[in-house]
PDB file of N, CA and C in Angstrom:
ATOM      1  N   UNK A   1      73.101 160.499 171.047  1.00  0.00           N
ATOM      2  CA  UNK A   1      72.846 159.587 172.140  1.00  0.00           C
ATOM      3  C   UNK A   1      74.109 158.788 172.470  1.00  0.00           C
ATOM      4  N   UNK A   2      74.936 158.444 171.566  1.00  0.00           N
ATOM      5  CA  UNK A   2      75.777 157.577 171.828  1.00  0.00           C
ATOM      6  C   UNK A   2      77.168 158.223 173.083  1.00  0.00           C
ATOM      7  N   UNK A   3      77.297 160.067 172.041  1.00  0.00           N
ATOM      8  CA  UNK A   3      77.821 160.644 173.243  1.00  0.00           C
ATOM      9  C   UNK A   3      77.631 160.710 174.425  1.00  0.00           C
ATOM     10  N   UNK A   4      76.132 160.925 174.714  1.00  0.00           N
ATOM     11  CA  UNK A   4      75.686 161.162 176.097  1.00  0.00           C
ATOM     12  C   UNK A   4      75.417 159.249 176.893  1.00  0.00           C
ATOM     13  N   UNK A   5      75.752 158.357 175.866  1.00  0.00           N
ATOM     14  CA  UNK A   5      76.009 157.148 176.705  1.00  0.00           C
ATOM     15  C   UNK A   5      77.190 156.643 176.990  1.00  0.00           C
ATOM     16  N   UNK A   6      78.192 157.353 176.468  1.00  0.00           N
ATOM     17  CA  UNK A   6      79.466 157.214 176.845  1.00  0.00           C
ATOM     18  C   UNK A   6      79.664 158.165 177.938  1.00  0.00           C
ATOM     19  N   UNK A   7      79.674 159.208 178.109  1.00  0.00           N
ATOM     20  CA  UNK A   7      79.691 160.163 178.789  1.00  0.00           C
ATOM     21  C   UNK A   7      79.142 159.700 180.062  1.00  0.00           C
ATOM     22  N   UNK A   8      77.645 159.896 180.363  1.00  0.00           N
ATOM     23  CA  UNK A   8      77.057 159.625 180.928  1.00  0.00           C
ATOM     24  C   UNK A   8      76.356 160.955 181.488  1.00  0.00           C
ATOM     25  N   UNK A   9      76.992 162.221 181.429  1.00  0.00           N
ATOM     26  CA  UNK A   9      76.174 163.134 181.585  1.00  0.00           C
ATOM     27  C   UNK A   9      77.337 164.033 180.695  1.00  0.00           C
ATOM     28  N   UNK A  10      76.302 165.243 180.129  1.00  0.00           N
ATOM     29  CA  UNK A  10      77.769 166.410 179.482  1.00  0.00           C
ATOM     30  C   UNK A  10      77.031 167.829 178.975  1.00  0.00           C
ATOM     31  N   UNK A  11      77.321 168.498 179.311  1.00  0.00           N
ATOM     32  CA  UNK A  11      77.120 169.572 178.516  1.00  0.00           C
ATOM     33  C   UNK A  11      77.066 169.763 176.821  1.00  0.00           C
ATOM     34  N   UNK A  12      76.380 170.775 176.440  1.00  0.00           N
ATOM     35  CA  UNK A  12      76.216 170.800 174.826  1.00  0.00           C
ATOM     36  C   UNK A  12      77.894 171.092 174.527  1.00  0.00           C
ATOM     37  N   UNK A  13      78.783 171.708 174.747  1.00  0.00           N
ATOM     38  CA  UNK A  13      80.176 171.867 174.273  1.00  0.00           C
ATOM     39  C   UNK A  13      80.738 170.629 174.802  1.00  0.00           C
ATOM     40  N   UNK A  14      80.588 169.733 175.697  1.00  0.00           N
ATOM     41  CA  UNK A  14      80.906 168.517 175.754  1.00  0.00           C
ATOM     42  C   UNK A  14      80.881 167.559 174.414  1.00  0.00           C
ATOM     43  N   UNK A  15      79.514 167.244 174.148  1.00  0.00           N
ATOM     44  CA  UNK A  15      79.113 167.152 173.076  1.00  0.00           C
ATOM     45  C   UNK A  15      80.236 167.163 172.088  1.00  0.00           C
ATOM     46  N   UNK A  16      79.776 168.532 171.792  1.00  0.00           N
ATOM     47  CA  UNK A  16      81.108 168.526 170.563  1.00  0.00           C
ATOM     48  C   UNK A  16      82.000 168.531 170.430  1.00  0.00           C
ATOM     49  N   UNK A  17      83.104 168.575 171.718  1.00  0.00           N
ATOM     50  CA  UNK A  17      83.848 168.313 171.706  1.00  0.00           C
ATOM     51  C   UNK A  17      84.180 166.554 171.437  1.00  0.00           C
ATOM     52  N   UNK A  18      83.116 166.320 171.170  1.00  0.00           N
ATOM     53  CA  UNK A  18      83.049 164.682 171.020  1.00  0.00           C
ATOM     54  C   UNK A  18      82.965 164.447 169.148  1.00  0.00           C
ATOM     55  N   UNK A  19      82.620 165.343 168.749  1.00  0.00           N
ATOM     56  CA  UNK A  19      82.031 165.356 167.174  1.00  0.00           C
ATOM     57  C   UNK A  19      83.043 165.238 166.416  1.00  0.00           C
ATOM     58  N   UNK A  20      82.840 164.241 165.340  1.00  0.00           N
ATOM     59  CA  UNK A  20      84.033 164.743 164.686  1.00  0.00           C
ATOM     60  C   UNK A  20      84.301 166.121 163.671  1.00  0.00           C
ATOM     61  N   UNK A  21      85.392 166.287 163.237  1.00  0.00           N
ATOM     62  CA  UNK A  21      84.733 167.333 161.995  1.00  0.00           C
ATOM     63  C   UNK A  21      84.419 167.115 160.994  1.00  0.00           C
ATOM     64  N   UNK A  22      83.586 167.994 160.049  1.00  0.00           N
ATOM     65  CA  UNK A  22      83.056 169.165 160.489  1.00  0.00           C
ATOM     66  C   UNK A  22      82.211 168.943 161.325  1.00  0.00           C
ATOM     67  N   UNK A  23      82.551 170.126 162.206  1.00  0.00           N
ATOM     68  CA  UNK A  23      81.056 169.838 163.550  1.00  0.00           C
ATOM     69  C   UNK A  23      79.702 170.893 163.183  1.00  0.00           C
ATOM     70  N   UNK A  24      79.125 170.483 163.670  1.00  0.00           N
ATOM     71  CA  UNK A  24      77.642 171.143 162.904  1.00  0.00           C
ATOM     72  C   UNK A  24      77.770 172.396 163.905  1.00  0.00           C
ATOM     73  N   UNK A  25      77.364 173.585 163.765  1.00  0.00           N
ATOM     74  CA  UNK A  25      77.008 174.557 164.510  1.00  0.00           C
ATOM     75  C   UNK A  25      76.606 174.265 166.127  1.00  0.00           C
ATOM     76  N   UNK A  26      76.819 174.585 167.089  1.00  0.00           N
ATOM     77  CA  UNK A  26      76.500 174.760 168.509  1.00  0.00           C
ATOM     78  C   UNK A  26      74.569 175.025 168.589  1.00  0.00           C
ATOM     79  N   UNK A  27      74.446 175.771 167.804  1.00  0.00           N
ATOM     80  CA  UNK A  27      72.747 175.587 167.862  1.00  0.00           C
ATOM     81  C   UNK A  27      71.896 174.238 167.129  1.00  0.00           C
ATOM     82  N   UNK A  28      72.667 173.793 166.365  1.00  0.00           N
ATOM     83  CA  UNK A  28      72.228 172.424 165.552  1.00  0.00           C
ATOM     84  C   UNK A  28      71.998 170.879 166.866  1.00  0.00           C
ATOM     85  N   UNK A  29      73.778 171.098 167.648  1.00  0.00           N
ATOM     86  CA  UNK A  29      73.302 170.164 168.860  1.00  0.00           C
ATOM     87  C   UNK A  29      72.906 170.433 169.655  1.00  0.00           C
ATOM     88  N   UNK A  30      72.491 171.670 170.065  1.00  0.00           N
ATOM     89  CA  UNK A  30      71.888 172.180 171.035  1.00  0.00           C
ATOM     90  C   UNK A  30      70.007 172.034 170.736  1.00  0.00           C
ATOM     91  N   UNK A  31      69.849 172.146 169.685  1.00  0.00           N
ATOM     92  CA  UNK A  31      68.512 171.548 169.046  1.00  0.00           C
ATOM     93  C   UNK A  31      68.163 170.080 169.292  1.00  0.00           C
ATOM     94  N   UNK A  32      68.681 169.415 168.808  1.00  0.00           N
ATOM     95  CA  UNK A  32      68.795 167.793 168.296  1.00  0.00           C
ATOM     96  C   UNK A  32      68.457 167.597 170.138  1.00  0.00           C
ATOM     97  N   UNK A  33      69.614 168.132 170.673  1.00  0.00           N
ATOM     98  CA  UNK A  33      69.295 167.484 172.069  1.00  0.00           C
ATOM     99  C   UNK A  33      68.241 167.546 172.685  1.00  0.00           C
ATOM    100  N   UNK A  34      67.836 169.195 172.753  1.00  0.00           N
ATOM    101  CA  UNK A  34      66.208 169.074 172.876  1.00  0.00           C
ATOM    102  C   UNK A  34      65.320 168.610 172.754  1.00  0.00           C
ATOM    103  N   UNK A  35      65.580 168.119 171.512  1.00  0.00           N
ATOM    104  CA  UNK A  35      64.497 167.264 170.688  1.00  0.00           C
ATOM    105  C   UNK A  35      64.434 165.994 171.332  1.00  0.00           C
ATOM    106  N   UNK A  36      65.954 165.385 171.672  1.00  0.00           N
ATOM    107  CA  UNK A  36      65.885 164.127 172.617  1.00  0.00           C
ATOM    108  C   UNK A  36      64.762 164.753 173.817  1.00  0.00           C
ATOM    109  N   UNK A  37      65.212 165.373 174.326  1.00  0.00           N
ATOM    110  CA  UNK A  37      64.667 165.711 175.760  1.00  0.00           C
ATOM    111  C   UNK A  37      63.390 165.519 175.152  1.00  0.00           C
ATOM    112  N   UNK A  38      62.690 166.453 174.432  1.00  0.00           N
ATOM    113  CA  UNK A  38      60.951 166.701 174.245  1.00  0.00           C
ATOM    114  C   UNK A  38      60.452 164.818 173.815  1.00  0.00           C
ATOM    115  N   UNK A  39      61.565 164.614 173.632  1.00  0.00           N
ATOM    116  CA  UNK A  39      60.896 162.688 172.850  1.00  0.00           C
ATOM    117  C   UNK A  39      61.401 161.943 174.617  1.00  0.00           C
ATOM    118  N   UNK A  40      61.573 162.057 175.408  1.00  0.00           N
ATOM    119  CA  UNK A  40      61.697 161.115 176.290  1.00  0.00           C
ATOM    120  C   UNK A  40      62.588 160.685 176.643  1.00  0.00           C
ATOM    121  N   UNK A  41      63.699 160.740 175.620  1.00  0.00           N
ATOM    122  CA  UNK A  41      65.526 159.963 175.366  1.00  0.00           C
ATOM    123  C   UNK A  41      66.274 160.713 176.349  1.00  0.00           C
ATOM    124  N   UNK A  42      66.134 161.873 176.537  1.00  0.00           N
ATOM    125  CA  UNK A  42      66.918 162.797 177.162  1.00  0.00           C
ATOM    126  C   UNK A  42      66.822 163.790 178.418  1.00  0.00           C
ATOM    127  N   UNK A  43      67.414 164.137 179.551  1.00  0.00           N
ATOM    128  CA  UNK A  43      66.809 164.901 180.434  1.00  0.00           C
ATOM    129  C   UNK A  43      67.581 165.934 180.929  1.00  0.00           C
ATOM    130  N   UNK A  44      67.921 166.550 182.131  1.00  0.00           N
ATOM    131  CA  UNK A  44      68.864 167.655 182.134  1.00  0.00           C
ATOM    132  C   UNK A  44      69.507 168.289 183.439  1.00  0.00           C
ATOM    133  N   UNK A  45      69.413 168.733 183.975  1.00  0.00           N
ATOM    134  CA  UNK A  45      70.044 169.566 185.548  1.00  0.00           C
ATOM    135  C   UNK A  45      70.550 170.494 184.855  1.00  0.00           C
ATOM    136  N   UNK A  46      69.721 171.704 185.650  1.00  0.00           N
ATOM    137  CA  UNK A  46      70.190 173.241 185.535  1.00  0.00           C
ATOM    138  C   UNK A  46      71.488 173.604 186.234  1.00  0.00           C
ATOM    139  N   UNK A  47      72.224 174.486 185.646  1.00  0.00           N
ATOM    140  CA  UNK A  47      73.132 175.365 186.472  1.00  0.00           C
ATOM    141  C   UNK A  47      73.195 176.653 185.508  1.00  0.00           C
ATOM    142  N   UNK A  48      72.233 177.546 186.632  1.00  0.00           N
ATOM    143  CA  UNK A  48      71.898 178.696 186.196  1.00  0.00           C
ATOM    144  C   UNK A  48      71.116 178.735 184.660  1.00  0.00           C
ATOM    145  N   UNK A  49      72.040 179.499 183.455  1.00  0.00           N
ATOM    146  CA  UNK A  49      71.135 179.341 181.904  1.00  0.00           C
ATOM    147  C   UNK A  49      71.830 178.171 181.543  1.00  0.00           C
ATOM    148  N   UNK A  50      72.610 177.256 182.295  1.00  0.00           N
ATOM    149  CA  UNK A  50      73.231 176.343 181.220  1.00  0.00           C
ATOM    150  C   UNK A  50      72.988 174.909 181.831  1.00  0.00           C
ATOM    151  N   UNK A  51      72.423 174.085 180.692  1.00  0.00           N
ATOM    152  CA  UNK A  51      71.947 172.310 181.090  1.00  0.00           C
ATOM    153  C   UNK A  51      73.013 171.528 180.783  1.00  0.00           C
ATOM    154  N   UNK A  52      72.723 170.806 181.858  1.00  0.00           N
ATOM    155  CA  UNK A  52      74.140 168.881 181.525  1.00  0.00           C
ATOM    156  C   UNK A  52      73.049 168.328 181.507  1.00  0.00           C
ATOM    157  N   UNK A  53      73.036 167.439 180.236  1.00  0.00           N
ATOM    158  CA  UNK A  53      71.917 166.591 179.659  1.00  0.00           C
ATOM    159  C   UNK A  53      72.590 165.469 180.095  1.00  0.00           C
ATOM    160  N   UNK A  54      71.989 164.350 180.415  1.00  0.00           N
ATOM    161  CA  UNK A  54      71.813 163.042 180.442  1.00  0.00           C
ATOM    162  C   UNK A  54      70.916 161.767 179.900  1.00  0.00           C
ATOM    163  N   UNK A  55      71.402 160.611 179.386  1.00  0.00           N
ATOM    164  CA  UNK A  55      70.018 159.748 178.714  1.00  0.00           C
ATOM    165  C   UNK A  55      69.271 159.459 179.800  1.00  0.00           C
ATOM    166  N   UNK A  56      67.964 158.880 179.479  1.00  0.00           N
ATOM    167  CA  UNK A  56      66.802 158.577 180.430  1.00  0.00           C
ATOM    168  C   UNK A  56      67.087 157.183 180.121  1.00  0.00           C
ATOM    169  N   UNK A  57      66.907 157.042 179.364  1.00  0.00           N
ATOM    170  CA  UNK A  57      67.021 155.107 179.041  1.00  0.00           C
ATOM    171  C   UNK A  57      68.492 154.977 178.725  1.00  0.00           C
ATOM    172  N   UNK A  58      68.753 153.557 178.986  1.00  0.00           N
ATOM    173  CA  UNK A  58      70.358 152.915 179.162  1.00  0.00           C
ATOM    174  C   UNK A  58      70.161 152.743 177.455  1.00  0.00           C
ATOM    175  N   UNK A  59      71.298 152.176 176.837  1.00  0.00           N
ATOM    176  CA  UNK A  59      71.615 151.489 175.723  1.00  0.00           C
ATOM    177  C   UNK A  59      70.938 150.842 175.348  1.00  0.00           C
ATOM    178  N   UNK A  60      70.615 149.748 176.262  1.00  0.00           N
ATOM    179  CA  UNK A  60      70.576 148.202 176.174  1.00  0.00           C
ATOM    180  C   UNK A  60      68.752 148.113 175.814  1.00  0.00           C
ATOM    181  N   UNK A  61      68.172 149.038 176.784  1.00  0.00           N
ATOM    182  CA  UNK A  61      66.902 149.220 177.220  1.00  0.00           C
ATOM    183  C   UNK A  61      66.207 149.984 175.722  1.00  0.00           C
ATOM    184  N   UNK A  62      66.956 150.934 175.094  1.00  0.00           N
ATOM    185  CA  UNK A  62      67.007 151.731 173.782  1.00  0.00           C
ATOM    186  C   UNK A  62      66.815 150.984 172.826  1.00  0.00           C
ATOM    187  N   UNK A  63      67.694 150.095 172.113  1.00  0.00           N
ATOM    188  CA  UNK A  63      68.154 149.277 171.153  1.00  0.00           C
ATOM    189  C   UNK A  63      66.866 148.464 171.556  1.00  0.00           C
ATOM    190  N   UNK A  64      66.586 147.438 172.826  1.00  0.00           N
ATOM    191  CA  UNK A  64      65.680 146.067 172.794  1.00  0.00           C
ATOM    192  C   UNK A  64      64.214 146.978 172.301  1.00  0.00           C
ATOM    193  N   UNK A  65      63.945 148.479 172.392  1.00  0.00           N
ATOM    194  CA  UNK A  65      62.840 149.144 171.739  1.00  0.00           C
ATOM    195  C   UNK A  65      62.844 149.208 170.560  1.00  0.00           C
ATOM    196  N   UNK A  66      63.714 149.865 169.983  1.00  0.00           N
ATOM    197  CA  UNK A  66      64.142 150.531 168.905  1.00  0.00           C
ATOM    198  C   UNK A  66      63.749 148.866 167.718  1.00  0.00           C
ATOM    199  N   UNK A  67      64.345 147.705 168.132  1.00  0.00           N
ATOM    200  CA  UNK A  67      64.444 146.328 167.846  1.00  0.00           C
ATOM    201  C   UNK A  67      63.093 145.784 167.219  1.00  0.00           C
ATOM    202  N   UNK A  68      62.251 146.114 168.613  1.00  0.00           N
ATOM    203  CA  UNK A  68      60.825 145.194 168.423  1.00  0.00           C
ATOM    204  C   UNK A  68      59.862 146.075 167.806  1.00  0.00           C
ATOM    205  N   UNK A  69      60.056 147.403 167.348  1.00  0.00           N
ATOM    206  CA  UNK A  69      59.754 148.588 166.866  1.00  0.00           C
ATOM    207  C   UNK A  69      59.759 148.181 165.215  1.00  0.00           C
ATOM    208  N   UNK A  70      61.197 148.242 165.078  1.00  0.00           N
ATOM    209  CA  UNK A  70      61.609 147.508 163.517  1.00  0.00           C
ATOM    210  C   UNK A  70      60.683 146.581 163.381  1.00  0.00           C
ATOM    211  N   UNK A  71      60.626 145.630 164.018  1.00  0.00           N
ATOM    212  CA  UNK A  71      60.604 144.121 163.866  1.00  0.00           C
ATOM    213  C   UNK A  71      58.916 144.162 163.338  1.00  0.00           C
ATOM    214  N   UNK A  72      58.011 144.679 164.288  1.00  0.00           N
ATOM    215  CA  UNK A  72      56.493 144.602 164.172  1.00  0.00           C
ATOM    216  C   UNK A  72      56.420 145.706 163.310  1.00  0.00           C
ATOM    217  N   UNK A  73      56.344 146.958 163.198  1.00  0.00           N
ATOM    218  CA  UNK A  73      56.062 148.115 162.074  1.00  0.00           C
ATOM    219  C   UNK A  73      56.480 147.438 160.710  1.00  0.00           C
ATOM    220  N   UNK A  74      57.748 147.368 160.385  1.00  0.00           N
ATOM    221  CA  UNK A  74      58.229 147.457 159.232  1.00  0.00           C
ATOM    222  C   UNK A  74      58.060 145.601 158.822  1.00  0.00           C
ATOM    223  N   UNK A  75      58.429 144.622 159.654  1.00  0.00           N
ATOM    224  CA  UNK A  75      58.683 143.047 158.823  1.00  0.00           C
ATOM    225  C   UNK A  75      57.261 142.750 159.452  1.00  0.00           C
ATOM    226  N   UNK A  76      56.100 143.876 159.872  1.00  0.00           N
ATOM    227  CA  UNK A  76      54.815 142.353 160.592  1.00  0.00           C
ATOM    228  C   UNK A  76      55.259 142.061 161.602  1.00  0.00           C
ATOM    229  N   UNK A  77      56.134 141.655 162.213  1.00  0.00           N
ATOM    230  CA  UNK A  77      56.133 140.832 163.502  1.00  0.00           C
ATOM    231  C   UNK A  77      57.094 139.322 163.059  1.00  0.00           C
ATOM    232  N   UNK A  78      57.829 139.575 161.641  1.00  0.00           N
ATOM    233  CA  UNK A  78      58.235 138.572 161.857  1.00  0.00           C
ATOM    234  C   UNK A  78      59.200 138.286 161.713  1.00  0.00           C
ATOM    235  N   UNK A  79      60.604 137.986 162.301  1.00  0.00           N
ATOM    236  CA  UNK A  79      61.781 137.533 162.431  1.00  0.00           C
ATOM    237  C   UNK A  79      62.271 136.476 160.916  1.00  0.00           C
ATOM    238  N   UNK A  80      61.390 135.470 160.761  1.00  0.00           N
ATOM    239  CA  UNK A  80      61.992 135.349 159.364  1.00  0.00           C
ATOM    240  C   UNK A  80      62.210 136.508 158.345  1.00  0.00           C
ATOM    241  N   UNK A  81      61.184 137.388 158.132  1.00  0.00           N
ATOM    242  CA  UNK A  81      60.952 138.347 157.430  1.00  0.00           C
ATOM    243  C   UNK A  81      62.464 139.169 157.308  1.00  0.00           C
ATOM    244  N   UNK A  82      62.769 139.526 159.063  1.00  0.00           N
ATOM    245  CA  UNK A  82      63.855 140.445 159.060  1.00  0.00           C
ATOM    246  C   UNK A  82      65.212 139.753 158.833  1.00  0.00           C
ATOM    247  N   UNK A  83      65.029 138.781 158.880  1.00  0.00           N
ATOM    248  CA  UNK A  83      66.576 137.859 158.783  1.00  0.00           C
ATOM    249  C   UNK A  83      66.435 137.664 157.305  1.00  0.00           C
ATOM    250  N   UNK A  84      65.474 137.490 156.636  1.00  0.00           N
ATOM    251  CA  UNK A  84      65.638 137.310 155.380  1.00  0.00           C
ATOM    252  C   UNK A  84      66.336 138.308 154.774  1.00  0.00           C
ATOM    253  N   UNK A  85      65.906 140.190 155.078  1.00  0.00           N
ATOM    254  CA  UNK A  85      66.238 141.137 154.689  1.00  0.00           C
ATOM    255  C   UNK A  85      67.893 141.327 154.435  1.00  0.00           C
ATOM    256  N   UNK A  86      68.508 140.553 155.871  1.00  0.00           N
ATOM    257  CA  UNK A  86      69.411 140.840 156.504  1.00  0.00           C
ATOM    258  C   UNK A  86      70.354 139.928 155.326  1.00  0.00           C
ATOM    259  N   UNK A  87      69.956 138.957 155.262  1.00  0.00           N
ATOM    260  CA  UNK A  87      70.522 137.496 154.593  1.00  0.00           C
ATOM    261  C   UNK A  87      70.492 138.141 153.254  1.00  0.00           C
ATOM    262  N   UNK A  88      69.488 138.889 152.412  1.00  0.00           N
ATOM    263  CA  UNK A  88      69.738 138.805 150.860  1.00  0.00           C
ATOM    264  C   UNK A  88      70.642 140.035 150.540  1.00  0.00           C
ATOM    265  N   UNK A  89      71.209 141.261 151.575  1.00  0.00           N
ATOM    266  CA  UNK A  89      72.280 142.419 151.700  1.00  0.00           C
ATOM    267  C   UNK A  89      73.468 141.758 151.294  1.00  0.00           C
ATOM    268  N   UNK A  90      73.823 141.986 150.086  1.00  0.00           N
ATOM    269  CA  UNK A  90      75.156 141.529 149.833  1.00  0.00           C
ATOM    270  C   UNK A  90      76.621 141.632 150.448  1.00  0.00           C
ATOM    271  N   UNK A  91      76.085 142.682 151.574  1.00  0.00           N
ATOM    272  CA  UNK A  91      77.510 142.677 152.385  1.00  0.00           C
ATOM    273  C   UNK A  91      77.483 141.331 153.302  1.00  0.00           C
ATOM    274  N   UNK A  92      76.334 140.630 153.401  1.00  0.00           N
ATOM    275  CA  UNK A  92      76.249 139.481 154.560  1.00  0.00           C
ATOM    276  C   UNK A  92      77.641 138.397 154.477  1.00  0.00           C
ATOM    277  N   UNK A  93      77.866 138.669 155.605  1.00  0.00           N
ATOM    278  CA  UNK A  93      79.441 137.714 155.929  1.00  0.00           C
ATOM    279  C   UNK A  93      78.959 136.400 156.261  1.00  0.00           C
ATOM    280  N   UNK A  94      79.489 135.360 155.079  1.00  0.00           N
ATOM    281  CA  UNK A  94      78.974 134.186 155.666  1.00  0.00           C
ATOM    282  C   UNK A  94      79.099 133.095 157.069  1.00  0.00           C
ATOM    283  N   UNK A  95      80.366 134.399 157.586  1.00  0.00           N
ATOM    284  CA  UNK A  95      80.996 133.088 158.499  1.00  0.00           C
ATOM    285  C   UNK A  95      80.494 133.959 159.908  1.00  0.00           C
ATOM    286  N   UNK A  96      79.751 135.374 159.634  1.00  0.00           N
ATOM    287  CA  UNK A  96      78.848 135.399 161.196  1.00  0.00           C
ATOM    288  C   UNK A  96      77.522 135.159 160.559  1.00  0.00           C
ATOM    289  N   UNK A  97      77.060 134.993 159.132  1.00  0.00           N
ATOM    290  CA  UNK A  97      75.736 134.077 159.355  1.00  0.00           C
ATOM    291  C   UNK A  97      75.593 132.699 160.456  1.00  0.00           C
ATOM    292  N   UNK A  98      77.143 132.395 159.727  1.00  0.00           N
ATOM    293  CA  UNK A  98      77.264 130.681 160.492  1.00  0.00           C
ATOM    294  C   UNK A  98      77.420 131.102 162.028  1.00  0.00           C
ATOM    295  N   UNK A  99      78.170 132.281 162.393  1.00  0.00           N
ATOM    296  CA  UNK A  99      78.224 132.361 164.002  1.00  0.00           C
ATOM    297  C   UNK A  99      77.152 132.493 164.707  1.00  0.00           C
ATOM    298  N   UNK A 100      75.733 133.331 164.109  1.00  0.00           N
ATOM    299  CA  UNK A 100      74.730 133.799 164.144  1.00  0.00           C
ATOM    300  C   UNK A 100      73.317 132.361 164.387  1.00  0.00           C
ATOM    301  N   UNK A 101      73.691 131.535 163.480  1.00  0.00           N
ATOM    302  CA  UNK A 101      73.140 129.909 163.388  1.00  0.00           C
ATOM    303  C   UNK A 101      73.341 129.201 164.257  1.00  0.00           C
ATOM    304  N   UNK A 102      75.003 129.130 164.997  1.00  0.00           N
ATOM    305  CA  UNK A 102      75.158 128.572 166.164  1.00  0.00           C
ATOM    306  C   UNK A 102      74.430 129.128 167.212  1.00  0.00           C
ATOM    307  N   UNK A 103      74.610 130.255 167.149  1.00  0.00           N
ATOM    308  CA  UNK A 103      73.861 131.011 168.523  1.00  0.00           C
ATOM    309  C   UNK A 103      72.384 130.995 169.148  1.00  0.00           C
ATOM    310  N   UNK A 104      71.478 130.588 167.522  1.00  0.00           N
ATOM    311  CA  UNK A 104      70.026 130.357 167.501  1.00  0.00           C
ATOM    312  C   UNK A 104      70.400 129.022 168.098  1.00  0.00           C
ATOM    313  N   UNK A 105      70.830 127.908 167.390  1.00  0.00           N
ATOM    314  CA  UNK A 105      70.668 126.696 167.392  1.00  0.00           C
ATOM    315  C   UNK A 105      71.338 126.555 169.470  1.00  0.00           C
ATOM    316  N   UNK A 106      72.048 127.287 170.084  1.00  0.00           N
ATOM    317  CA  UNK A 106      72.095 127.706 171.566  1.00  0.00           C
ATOM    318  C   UNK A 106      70.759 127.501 171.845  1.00  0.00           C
ATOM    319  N   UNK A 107      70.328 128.249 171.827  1.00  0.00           N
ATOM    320  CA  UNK A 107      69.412 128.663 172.425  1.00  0.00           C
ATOM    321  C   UNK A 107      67.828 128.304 172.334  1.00  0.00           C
ATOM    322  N   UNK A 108      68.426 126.724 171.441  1.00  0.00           N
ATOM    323  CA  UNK A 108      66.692 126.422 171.345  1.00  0.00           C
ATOM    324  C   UNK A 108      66.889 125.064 171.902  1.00  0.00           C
TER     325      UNK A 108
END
């Protein structure tokens, strides 16, 4: 997805030409993409036997799903829950916790 949101539209050898190496086989992304397509993420324009896929949903629109998805399935519905998760990961940088605190404390 990320290719085809940079891109904005591309062919499967597009694609990989985007991959780094090792690149997985030509039928592996040629699968996966499908699979976008059959889930909704992904769509296509013919020319002749060969498709330029494109995303259906933007980034922005992806992620704010993908987000509230996490958020209610996995923490309940609850934002302390997930910040807690986030907070006890020992990689947590204290000084974008603190950037992260200002930004709440914005916005209330």
């Amino acid at each position: 997805m990320q290719i085809l949101w940079a891109r904005g539209k591309a062919f499967v050898r597009d694609i990989m030409d985007d991959l780094p190496a090792p690149q997985p086989p030509v039928t592996t992304v040629s699968s996966i993409v499908r699979k976008l397509e059959g889930e909704g993420l992904v769509g296509h324009e013919s020319f002749g036997k060969t498709y330029r896929y494109f995303p259906v949903l933007e980034k922005e629109n992806y992620g704010r799903s993908v987000a509230t998805e996490l958020l209610n399935d996995y923490f309940g519905g609850s934002p302390r829950q997930l910040l807690s998760f986030f907070l006890e990961n020992d990689n947590a940088d204290p000084a974008e916790i603190e950037r992260l605190l200002a930004e709440l404390k914005k916005k209330n």
